[in-house]
C-alpha atoms as a PDB file:
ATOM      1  CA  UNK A   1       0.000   0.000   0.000  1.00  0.00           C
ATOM      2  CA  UNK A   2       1.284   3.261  -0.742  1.00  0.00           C
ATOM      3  CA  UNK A   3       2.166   5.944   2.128  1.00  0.00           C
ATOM      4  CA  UNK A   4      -0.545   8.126  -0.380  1.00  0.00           C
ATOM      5  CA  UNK A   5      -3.338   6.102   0.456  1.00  0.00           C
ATOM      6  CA  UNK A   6      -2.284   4.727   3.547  1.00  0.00           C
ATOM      7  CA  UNK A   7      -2.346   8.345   4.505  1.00  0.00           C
ATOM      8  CA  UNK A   8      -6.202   8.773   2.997  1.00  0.00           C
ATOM      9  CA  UNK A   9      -7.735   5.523   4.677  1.00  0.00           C
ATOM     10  CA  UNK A  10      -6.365   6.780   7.823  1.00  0.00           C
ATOM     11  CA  UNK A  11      -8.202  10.134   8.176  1.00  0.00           C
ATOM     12  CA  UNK A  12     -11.348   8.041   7.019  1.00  0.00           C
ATOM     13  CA  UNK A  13     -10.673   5.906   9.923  1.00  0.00           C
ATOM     14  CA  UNK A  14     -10.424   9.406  12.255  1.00  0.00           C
ATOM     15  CA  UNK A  15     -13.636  10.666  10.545  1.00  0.00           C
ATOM     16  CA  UNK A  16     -15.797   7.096  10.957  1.00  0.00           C
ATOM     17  CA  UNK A  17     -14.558   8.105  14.734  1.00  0.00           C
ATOM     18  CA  UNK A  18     -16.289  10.890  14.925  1.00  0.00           C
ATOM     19  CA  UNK A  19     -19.402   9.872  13.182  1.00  0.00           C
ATOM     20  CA  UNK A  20     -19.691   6.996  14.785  1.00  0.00           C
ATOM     21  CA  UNK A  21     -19.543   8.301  18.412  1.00  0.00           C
ATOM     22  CA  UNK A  22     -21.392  11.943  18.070  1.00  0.00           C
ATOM     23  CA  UNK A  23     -23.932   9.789  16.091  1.00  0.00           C
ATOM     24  CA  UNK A  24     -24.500   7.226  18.465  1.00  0.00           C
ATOM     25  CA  UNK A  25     -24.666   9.736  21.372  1.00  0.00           C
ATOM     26  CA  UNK A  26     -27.013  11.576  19.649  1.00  0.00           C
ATOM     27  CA  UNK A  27     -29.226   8.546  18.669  1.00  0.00           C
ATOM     28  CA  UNK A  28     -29.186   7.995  22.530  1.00  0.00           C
ATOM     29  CA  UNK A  29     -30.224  11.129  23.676  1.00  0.00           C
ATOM     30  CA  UNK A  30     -32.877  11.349  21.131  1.00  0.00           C
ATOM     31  CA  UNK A  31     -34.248   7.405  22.737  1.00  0.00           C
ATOM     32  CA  UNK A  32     -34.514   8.392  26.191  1.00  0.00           C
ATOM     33  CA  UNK A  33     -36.576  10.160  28.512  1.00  0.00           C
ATOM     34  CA  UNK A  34     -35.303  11.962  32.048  1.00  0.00           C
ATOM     35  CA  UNK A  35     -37.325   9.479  34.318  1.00  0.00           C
ATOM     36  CA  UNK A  36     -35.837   6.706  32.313  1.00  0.00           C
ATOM     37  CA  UNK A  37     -32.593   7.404  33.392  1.00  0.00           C
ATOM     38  CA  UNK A  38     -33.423   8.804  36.768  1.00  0.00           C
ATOM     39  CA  UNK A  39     -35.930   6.257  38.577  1.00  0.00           C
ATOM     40  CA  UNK A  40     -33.148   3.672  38.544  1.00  0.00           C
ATOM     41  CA  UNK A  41     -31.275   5.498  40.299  1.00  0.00           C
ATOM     42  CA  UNK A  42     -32.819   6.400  43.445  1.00  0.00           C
ATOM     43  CA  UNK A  43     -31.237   3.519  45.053  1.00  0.00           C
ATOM     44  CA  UNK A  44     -27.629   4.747  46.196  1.00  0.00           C
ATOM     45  CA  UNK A  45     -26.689   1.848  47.516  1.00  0.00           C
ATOM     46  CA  UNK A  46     -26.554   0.593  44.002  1.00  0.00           C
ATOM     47  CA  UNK A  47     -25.402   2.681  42.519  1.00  0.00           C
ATOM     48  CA  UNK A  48     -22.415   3.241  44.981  1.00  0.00           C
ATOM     49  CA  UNK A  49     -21.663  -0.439  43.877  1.00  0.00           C
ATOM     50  CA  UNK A  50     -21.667  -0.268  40.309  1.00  0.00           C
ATOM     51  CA  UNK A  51     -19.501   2.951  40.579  1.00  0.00           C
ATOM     52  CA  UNK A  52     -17.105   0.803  43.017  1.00  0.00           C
ATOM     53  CA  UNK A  53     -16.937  -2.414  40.104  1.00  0.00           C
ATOM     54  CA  UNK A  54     -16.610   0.216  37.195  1.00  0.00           C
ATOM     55  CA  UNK A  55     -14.402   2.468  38.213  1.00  0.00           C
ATOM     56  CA  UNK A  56     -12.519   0.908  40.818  1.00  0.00           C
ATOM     57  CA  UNK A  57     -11.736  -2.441  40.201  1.00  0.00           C
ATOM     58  CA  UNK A  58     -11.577  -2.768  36.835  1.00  0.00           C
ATOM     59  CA  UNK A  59      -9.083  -0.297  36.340  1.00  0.00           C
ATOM     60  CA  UNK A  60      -7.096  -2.763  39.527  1.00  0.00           C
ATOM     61  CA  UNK A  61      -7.994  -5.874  37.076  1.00  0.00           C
ATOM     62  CA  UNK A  62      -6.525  -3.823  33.880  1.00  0.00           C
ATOM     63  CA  UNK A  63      -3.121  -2.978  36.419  1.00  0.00           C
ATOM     64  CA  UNK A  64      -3.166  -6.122  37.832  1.00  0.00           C
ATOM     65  CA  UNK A  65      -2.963  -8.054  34.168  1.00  0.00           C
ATOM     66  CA  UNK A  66      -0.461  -5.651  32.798  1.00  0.00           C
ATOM     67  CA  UNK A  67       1.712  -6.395  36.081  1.00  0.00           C
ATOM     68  CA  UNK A  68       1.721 -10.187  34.640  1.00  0.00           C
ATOM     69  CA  UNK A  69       1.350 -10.128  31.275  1.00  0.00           C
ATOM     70  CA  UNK A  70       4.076  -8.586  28.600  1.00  0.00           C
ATOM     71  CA  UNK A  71       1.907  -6.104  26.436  1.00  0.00           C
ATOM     72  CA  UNK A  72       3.317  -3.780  23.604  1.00  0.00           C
ATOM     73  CA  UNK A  73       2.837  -0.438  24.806  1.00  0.00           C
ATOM     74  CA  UNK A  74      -0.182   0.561  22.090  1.00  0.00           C
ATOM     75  CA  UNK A  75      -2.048  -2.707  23.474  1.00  0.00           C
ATOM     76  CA  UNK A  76      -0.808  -1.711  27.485  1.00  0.00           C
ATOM     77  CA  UNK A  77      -2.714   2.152  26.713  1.00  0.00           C
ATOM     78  CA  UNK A  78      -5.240   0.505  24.975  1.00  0.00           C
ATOM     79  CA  UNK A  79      -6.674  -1.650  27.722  1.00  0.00           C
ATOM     80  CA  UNK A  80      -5.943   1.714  30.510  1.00  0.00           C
ATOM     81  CA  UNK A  81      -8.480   2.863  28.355  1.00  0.00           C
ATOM     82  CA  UNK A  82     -10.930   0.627  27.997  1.00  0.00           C
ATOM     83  CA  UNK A  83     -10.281   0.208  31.971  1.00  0.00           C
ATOM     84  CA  UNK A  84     -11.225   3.845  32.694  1.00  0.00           C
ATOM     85  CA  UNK A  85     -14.123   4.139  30.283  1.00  0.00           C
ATOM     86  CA  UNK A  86     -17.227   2.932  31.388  1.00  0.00           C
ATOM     87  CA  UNK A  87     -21.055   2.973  30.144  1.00  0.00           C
ATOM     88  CA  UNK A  88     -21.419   1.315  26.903  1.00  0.00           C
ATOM     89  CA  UNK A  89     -24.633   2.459  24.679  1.00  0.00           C
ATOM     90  CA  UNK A  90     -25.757  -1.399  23.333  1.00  0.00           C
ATOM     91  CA  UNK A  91     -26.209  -2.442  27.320  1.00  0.00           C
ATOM     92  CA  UNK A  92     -29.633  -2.225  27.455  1.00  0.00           C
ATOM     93  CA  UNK A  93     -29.638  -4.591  24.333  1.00  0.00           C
ATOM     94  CA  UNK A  94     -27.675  -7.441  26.090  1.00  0.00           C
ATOM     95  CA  UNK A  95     -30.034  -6.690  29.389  1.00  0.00           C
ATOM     96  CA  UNK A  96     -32.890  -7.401  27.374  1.00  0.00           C
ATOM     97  CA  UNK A  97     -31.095 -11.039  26.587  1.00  0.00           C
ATOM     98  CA  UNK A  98     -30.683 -11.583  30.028  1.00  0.00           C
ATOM     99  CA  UNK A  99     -33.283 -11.109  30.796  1.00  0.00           C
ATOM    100  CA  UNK A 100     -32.307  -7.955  33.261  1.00  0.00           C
ATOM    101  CA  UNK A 101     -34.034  -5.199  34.516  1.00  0.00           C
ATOM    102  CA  UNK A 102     -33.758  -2.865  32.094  1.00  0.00           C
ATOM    103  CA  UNK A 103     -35.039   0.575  33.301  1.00  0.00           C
ATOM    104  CA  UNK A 104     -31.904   0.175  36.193  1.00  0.00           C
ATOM    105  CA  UNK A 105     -29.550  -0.831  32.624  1.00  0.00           C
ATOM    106  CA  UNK A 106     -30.707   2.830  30.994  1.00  0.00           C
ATOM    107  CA  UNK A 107     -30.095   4.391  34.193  1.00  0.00           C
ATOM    108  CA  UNK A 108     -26.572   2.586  34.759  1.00  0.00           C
ATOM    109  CA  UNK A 109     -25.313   3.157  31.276  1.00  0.00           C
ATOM    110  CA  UNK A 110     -25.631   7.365  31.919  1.00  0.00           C
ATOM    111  CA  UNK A 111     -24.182   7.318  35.109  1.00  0.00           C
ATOM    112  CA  UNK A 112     -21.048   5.057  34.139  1.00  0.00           C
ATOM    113  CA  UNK A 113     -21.009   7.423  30.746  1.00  0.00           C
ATOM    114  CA  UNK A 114     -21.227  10.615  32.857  1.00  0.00           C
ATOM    115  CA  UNK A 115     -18.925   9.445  35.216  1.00  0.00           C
ATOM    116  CA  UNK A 116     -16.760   8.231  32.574  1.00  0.00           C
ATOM    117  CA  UNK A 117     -16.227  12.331  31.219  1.00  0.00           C
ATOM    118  CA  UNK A 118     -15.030  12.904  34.931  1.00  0.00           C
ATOM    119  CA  UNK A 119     -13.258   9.800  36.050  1.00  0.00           C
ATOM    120  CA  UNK A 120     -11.028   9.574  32.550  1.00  0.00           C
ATOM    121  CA  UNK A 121      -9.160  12.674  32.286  1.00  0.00           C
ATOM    122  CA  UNK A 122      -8.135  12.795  36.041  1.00  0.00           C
ATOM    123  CA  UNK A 123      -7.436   8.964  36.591  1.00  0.00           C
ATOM    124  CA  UNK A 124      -5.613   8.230  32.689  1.00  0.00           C
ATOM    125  CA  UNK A 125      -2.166  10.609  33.401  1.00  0.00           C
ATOM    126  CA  UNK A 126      -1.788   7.897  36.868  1.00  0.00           C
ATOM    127  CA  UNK A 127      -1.862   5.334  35.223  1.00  0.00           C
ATOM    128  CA  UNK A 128       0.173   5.613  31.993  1.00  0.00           C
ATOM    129  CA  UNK A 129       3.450   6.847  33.749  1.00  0.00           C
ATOM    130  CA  UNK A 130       5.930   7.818  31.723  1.00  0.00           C
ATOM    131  CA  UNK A 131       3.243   8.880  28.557  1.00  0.00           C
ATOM    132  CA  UNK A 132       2.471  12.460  28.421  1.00  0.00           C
ATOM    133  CA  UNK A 133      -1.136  12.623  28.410  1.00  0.00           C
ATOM    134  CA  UNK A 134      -3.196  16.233  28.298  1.00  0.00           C
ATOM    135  CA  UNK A 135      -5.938  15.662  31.320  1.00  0.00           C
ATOM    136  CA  UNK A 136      -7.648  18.677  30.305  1.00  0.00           C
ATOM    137  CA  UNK A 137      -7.874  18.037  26.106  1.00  0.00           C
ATOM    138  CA  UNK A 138      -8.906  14.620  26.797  1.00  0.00           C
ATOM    139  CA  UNK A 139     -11.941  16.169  29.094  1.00  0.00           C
ATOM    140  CA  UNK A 140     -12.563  18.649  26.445  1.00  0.00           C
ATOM    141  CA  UNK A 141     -13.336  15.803  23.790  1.00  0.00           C
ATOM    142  CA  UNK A 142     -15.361  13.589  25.886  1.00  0.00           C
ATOM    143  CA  UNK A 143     -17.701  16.662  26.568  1.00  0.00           C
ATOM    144  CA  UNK A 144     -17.628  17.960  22.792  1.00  0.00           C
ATOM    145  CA  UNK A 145     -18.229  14.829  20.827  1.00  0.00           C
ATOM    146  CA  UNK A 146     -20.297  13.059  23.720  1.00  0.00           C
ATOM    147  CA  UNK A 147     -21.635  15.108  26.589  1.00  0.00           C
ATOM    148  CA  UNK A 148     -23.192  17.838  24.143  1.00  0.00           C
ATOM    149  CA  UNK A 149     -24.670  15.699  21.267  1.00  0.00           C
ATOM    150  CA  UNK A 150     -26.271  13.174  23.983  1.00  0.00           C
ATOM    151  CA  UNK A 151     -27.346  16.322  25.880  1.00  0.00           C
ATOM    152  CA  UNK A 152     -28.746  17.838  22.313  1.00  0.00           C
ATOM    153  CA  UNK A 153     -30.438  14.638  22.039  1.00  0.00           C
ATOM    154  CA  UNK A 154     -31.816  14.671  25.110  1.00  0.00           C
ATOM    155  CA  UNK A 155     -33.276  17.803  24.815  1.00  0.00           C
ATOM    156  CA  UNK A 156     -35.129  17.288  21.497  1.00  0.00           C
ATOM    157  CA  UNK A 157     -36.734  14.534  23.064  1.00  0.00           C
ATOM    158  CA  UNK A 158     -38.038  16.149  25.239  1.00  0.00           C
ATOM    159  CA  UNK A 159     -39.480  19.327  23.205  1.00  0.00           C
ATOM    160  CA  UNK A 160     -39.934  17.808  20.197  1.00  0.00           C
ATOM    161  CA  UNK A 161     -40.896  13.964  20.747  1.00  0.00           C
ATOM    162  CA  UNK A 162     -42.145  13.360  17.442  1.00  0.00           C
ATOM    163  CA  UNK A 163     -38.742  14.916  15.713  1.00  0.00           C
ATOM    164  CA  UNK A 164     -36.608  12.703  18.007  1.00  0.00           C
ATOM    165  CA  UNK A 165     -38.510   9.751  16.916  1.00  0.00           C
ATOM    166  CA  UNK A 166     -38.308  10.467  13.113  1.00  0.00           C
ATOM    167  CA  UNK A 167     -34.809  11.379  13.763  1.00  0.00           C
ATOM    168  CA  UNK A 168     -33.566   8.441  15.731  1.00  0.00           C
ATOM    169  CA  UNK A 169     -33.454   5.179  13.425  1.00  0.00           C
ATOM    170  CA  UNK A 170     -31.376   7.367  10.897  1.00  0.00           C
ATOM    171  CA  UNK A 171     -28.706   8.646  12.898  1.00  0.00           C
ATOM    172  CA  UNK A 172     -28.282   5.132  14.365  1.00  0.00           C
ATOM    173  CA  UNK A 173     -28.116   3.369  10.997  1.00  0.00           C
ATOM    174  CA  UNK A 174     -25.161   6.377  10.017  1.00  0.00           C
ATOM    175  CA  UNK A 175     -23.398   5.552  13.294  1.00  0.00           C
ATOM    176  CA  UNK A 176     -23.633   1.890  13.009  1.00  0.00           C
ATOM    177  CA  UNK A 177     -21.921   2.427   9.538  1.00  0.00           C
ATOM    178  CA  UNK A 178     -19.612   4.348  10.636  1.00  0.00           C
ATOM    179  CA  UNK A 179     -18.452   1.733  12.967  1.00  0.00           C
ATOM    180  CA  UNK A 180     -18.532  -0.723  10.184  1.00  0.00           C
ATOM    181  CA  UNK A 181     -16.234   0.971   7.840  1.00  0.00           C
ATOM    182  CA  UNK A 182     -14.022   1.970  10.671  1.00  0.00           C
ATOM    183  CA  UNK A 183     -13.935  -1.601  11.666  1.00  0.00           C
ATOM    184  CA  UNK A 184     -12.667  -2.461   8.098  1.00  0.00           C
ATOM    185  CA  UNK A 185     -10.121  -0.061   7.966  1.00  0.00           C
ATOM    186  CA  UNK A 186      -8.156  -0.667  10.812  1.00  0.00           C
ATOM    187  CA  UNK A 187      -8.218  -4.049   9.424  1.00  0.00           C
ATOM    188  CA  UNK A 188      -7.041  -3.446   6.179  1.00  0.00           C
ATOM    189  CA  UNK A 189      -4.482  -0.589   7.420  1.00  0.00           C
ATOM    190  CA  UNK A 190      -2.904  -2.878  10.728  1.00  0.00           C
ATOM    191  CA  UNK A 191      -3.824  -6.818   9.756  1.00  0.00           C
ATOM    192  CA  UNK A 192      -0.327  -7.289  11.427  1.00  0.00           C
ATOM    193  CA  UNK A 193      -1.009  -5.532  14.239  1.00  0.00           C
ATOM    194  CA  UNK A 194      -3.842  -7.505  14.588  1.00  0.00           C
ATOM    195  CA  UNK A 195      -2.292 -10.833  14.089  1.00  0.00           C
ATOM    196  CA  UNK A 196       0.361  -9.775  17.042  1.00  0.00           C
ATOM    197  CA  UNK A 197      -2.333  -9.885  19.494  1.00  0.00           C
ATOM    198  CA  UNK A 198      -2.858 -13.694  19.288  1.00  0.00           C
ATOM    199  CA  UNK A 199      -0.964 -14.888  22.154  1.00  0.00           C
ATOM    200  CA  UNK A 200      -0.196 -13.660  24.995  1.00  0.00           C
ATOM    201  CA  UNK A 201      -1.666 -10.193  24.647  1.00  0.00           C
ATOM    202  CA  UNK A 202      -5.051 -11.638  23.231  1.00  0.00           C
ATOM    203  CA  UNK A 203      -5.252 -13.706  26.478  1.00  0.00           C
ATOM    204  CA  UNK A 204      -4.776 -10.595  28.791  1.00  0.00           C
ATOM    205  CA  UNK A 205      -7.723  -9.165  26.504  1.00  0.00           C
ATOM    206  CA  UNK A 206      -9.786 -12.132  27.789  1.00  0.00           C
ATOM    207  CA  UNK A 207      -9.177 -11.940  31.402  1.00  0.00           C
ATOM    208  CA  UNK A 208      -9.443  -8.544  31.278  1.00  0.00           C
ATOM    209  CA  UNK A 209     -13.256  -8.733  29.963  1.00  0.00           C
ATOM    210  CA  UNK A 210     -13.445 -11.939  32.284  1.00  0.00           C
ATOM    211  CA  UNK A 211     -12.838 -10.404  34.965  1.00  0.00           C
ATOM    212  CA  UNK A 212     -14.376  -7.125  34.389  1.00  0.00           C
ATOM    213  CA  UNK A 213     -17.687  -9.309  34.410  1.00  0.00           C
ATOM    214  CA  UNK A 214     -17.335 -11.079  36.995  1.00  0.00           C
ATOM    215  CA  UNK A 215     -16.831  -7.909  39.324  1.00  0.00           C
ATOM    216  CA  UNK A 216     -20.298  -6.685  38.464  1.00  0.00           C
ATOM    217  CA  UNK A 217     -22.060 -10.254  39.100  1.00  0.00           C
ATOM    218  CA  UNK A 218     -20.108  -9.895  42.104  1.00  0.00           C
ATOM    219  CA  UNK A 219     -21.339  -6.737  43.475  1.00  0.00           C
ATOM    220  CA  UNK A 220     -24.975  -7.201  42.044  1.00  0.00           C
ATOM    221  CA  UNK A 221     -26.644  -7.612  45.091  1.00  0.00           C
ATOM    222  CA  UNK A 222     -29.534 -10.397  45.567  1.00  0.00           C
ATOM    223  CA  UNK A 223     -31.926  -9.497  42.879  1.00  0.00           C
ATOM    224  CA  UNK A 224     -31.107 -11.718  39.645  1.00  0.00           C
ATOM    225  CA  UNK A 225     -32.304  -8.741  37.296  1.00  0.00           C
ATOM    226  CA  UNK A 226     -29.868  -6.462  38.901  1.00  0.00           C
ATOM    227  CA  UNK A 227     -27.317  -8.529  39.476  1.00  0.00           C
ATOM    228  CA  UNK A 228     -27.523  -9.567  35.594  1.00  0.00           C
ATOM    229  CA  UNK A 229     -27.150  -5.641  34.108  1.00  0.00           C
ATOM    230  CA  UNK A 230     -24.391  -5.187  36.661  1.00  0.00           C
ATOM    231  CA  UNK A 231     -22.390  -7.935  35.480  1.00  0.00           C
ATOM    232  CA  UNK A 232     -22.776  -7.070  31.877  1.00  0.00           C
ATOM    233  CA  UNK A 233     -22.771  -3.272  32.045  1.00  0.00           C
ATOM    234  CA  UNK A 234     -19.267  -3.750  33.664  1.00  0.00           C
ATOM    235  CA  UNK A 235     -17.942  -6.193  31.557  1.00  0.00           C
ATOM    236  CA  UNK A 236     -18.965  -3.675  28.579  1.00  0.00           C
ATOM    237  CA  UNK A 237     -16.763  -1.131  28.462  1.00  0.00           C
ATOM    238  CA  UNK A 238     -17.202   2.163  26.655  1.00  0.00           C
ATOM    239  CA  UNK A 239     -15.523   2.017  23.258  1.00  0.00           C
ATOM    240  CA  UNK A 240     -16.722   5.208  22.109  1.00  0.00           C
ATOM    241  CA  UNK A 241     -15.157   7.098  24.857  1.00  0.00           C
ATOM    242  CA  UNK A 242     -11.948   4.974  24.671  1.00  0.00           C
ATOM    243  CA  UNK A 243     -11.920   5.925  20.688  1.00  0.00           C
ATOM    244  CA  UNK A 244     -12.546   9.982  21.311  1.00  0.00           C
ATOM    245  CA  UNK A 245      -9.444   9.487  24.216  1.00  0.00           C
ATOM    246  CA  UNK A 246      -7.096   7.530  21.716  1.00  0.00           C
ATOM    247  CA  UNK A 247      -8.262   9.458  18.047  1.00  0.00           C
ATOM    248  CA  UNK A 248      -7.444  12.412  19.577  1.00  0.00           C
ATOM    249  CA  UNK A 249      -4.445  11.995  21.557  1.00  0.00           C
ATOM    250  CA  UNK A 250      -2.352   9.294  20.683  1.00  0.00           C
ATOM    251  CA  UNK A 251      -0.819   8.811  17.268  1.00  0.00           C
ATOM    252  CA  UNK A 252      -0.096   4.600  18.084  1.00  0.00           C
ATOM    253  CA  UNK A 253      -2.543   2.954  15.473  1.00  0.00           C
ATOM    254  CA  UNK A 254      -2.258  -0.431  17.812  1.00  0.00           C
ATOM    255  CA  UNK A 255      -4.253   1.297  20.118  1.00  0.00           C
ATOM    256  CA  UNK A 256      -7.236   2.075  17.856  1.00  0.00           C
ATOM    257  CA  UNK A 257      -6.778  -1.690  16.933  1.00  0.00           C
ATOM    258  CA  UNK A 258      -6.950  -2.775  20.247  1.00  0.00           C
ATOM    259  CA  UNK A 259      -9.871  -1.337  20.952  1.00  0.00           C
ATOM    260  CA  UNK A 260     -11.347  -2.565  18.288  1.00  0.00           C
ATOM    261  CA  UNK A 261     -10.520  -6.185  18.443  1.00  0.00           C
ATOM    262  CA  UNK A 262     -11.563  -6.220  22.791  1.00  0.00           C
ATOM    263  CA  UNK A 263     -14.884  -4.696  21.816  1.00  0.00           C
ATOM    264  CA  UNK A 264     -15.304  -7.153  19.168  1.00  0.00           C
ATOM    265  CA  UNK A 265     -14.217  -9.523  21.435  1.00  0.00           C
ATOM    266  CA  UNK A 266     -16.093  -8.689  24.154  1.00  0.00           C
ATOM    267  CA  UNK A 267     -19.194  -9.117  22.223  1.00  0.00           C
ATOM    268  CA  UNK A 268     -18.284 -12.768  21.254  1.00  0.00           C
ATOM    269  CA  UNK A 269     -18.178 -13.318  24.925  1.00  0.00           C
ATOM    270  CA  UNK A 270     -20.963 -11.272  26.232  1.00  0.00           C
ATOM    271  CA  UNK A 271     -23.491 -12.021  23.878  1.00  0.00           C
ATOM    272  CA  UNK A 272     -23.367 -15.514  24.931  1.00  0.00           C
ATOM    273  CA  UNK A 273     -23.542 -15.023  28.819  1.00  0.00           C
ATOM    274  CA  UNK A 274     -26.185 -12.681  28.322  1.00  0.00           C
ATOM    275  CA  UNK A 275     -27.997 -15.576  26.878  1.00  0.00           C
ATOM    276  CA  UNK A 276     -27.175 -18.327  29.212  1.00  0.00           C
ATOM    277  CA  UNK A 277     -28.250 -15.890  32.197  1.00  0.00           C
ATOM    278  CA  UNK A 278     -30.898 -15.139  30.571  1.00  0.00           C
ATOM    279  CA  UNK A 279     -31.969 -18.677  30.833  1.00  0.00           C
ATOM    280  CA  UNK A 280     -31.020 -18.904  34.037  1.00  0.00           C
ATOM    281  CA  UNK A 281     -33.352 -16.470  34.940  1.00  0.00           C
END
């Protein structure tokens, strides 16, 4: 491939970023309502939990792996990421194959992804020693291409229901393309960056989801419909924030792939589990 084109799939890859997450957090705003997200949440004892599994000891699981496991340094910042960002958008999906309660999974998924905008930024410069990382450009991205479309979205729901509606199924189908193409152009511009990741590295991927799971069945409390959506909603992690952080400040295309091939990943393994629980249930 020529540096020419190499050069031009790239900044597609950057813009399919960018589509894909301010489309997807706009699709989300434009879904929900402000009791949907806030009901759930009355119960702080819950929701002290799920902040405890999310941003506490996944982030130790992430440190802990890296301790033990050799990782190239793109695949090390990669999972840090995907460690600190919390509050994936397709949760409520995989609640409703679990069977879970899924008015708590709407109200989890904001929280994680609003605590997510703050946690990141001040917790990321910790733990990548010895990487320069800008705290307060990294905040300024999550709110810009997340906080303010979601909030935008939010906000058209609510004034204009009928808009948000015809609006909604669009935006998602753009955003879900975007991640498709973006998908296939990592692929095609790092397929050995991609084959470097079985071994070793791909196994650290797997505990690292693993584990990330079983922190929020863990701390799920007694109810099998909460304990369910905790489990899953922490094993998800938040690719879209992890791709804002990494598109816009680091240059390392093995981290882009890395995130890539864990959420991929991820899927493969959650998808079944919320299944099987769902059975369970």
């Amino acid at each position: 491939m020529s540096p020419e084109l190499a050069q031009t799939l790239t900044l597609v890859a950057r813009i399919s970023i960018l589509v894909f997450v301010v489309g997807s957090m706009f699709a989300l705003g434009l879904s929900l309502t402000m009791p949907q997200i806030v009901q759930p949440l009355k119960d702080r004892r819950r929701v002290a939990l799920a902040l405890l599994a999310n941003f506490v000891l996944v982030p130790a699981i992430a440190y802990g792996i890296l301790l033990v496991i050799p990782m190239d340094e793109g695949v090390r910042i990669g999972l840090i990421l995907l460690a600190t960002a919390a509050g994936a958008p397709f949760l409520p999906k995989l609640a409703e194959v679990a069977r879970g309660d899924i008015a708590f999974s709407v109200g989890l998924m904001l929280l994680l992804m609003v605590g997510t905008i703050v946690y990141l930024p001040l917790v990321l410069p910790y733990m990548l020693q010895g990487v320069e990382v800008n705290a307060a450009k990294i905040a300024q991205s999550l709110v810009i291409l997340m906080m303010i479309p979601l909030a935008l979205g939010l906000f058209l729901r609510a004034r204009f229901e009928g808009l948000a509606r015809k609006w909604q199924s669009p935006i998602v189908k753009l955003s879900n393309l975007a991640l498709v193409l973006l998908t296939m152009l990592l692929v095609v511009l790092n397929f050995k960056n991609i084959l470097s990741m079985i071994g070793m590295e791909g196994v650290g991927v797997v505990l690292f989801l693993v584990g990330a799971l079983l922190a929020g069945l863990v701390l799920g409390g007694r109810s099998v419909a909460v304990r369910n959506v905790m489990g899953l909603g922490t094993g998800q992690r938040n690719i879209s924030a992890a791709l804002v952080v990494a598109g816009q400040n680091f240059d390392d295309p093995k981290i882009l792939v890395t995130l890539v091939v864990t959420a991929i990943v991820g899927l493969l393994i959650l998808m079944p589990v919320a299944a099987w629980l769902g059975k369970r249930s």
